[in-house]
N, C-alpha and C. Protein backbone atom coordinates (compact mmCIF):
# COMPACT_ATOMS: atom_id res chain seq x y z
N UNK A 1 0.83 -1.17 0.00
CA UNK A 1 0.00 0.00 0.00
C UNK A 1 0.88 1.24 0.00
N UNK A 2 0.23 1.85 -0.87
CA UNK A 2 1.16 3.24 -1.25
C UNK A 2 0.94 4.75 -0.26
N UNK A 3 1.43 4.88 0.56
CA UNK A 3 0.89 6.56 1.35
C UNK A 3 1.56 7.88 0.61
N UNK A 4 0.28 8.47 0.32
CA UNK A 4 0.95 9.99 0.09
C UNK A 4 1.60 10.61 0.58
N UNK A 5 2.32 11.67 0.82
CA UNK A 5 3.25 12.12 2.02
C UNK A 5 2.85 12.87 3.12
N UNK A 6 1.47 13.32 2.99
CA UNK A 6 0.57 13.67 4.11
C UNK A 6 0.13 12.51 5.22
N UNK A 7 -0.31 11.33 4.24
CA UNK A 7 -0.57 10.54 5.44
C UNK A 7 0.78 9.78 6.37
N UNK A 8 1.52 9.83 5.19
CA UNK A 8 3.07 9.21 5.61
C UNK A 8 3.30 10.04 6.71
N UNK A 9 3.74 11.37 6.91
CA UNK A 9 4.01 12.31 8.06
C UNK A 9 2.62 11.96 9.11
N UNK A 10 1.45 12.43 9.04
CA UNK A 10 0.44 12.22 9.91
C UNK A 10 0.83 10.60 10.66
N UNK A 11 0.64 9.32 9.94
CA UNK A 11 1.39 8.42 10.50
C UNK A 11 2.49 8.62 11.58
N UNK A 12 3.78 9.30 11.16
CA UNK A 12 4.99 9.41 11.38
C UNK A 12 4.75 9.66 12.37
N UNK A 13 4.08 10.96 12.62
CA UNK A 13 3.69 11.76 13.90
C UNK A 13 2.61 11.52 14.84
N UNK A 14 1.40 10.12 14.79
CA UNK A 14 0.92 9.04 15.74
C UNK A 14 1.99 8.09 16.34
N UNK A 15 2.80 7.45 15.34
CA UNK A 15 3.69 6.32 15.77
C UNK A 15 4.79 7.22 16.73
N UNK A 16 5.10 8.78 17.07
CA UNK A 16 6.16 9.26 17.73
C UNK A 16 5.06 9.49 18.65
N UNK A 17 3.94 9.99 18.67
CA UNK A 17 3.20 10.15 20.07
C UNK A 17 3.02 8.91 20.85
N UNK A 18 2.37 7.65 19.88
CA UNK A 18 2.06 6.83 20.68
C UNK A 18 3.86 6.44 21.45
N UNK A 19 4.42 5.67 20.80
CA UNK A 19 5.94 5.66 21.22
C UNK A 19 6.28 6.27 22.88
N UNK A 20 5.58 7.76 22.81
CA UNK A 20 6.46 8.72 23.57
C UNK A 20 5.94 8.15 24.98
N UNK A 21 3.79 8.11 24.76
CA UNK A 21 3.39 7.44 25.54
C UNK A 21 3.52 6.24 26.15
N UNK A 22 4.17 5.49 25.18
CA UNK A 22 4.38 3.84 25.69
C UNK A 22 5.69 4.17 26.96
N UNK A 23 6.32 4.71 26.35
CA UNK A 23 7.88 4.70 27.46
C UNK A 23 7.49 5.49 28.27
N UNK A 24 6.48 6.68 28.56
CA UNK A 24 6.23 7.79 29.79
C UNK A 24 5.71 6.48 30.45
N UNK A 25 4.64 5.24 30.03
CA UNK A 25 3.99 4.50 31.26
C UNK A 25 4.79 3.23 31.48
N UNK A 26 5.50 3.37 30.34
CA UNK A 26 6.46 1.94 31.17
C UNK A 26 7.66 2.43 32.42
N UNK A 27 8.09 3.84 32.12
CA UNK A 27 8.52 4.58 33.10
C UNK A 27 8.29 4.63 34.16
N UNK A 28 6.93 5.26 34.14
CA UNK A 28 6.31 4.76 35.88
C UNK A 28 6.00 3.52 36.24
N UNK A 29 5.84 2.48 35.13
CA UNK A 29 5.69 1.23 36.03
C UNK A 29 7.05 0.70 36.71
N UNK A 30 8.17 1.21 36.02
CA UNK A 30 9.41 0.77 36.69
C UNK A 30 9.70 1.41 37.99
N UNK A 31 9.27 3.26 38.06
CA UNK A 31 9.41 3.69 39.20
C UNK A 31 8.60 3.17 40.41
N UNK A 32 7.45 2.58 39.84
CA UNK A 32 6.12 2.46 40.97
C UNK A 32 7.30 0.76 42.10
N UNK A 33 7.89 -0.10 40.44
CA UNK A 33 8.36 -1.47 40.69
C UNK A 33 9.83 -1.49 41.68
N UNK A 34 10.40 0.00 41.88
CA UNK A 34 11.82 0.12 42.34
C UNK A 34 11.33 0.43 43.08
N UNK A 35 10.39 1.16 43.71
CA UNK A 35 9.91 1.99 45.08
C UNK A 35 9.15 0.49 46.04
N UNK A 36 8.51 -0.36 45.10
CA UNK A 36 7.80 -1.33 45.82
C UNK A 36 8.81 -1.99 46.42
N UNK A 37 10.02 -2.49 45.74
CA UNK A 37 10.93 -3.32 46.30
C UNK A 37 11.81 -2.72 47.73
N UNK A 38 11.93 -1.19 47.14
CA UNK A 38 12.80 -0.24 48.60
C UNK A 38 11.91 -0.37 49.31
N UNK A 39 10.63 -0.23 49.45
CA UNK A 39 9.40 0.00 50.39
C UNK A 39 9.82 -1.97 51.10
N UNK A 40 9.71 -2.88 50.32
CA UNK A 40 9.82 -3.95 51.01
C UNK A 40 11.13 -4.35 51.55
N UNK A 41 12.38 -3.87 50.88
CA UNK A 41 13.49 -4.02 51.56
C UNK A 41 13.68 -3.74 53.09
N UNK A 42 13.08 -1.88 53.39
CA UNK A 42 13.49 -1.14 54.30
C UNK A 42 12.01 -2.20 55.12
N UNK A 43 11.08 -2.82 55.18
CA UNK A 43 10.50 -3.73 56.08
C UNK A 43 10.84 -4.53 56.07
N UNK A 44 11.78 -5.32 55.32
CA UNK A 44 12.76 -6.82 56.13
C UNK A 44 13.62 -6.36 57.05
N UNK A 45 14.18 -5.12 56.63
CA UNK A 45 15.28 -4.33 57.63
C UNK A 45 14.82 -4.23 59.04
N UNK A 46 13.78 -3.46 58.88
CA UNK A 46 12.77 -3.19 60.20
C UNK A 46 12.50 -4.12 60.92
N UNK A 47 12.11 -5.20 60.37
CA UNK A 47 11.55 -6.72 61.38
C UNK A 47 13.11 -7.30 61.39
N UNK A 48 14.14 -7.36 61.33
CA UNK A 48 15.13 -7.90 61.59
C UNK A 48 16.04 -7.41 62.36
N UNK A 49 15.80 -6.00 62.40
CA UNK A 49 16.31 -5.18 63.92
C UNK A 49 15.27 -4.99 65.08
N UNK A 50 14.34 -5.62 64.68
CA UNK A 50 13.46 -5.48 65.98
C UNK A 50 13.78 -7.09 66.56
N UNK A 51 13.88 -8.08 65.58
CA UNK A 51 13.97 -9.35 66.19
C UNK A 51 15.53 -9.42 67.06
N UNK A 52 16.32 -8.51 66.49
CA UNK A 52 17.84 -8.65 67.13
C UNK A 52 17.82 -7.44 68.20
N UNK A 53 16.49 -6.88 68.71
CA UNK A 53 16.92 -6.35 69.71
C UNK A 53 17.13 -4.49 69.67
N UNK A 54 17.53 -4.41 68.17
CA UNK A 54 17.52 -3.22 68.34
C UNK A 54 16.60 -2.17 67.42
N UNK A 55 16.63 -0.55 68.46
CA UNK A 55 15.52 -0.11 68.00
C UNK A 55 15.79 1.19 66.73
N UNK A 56 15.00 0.83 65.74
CA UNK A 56 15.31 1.55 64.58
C UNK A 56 15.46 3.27 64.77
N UNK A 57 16.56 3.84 64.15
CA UNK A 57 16.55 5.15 64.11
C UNK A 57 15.14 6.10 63.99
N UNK A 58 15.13 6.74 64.77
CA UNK A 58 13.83 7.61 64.65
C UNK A 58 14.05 8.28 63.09
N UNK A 59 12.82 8.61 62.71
CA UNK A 59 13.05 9.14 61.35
C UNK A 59 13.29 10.52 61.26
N UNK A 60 13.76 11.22 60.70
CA UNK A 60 13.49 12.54 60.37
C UNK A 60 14.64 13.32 61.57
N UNK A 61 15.50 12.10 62.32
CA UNK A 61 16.33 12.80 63.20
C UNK A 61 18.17 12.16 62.83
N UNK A 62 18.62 13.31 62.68
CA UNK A 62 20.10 12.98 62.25
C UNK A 62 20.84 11.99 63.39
N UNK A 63 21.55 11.23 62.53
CA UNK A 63 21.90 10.03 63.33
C UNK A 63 23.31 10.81 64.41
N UNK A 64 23.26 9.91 65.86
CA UNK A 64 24.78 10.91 66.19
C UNK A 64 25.78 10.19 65.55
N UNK A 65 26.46 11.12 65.15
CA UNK A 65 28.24 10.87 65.11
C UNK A 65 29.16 10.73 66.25
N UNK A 66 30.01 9.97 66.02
CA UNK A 66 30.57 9.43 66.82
C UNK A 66 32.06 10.43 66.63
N UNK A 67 32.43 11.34 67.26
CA UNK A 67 33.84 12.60 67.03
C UNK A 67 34.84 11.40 67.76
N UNK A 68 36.06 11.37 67.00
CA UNK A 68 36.98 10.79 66.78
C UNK A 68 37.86 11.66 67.98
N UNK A 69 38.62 10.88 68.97
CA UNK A 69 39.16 11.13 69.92
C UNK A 69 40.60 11.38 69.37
N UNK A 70 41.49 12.63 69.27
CA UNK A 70 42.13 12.58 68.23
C UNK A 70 43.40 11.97 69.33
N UNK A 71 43.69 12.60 70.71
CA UNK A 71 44.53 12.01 71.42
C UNK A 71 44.50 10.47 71.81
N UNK A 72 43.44 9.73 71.66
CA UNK A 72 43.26 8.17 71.65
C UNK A 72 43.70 7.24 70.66
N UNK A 73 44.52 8.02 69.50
CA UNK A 73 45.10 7.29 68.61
C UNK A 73 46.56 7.26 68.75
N UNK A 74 46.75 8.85 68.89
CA UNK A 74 48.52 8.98 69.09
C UNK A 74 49.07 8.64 70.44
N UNK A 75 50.32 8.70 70.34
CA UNK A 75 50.81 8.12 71.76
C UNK A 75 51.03 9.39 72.27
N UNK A 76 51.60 8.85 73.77
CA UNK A 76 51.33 10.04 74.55
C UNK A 76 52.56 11.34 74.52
N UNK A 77 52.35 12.44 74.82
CA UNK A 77 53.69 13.34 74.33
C UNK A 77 54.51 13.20 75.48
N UNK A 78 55.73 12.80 75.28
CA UNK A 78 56.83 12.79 76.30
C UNK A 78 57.46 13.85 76.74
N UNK A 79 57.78 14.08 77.94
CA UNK A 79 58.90 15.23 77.99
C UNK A 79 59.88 15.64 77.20
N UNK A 80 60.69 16.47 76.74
CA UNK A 80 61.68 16.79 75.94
C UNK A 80 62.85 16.34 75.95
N UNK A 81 63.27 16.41 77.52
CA UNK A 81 64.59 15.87 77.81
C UNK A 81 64.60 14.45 78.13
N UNK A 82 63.32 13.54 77.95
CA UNK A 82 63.50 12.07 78.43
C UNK A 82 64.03 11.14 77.06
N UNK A 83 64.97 10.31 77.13
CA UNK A 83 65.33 9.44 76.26
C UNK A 83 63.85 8.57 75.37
N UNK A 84 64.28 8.72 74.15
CA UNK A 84 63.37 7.84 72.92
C UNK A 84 63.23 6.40 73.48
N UNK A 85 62.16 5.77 73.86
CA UNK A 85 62.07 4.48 74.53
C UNK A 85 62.01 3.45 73.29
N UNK A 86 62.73 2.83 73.14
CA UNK A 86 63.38 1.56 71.80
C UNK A 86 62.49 0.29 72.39
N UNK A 87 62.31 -0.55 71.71
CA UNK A 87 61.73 -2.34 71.68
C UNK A 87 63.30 -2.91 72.69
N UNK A 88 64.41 -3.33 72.34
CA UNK A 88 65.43 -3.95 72.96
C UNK A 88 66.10 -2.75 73.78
């Protein structure tokens, strides 16, 4: 079947709408399908820190940090005039 070039373009330009539509809703079905799985992940999480005891971070509150003790790593400062203490 032969198309004139009016219907050829008119065509052209259904097959790019429909198209555009197919991928906008397969789009959200993937977003709806990644959110379902995080939504079920973060509730295995939940029932598996409640079974071990501990209680889940409150939401919406910054977790504490733990400030790094900077003198608990280095050794301790020696006097000036005391001898370098060696292994032997």
């Amino acid at each position: 079947m032969v198309y004139s070039p009016e219907e050829y373009e008119r065509l052209k330009a259904f097959y790019k709408e429909d198209l555009a539509k197919r991928k906008a809703i397969q789009e959200q079905f993937r977003r709806a399908l990644l959110r379902q799985k995080a939504e079920w992940h973060v509730a295995q999480m939940r029932a598996s820190l409640e079974r071990l005891g501990i209680a889940p971070e409150a939401e919406g509150e910054p977790s504490p940090t733990e400030t790094p003790n900077p003198t608990a790593d280095s050794p301790p400062d020696l006097p000036p005039d005391s001898p370098p203490k060696t292994l032997l």
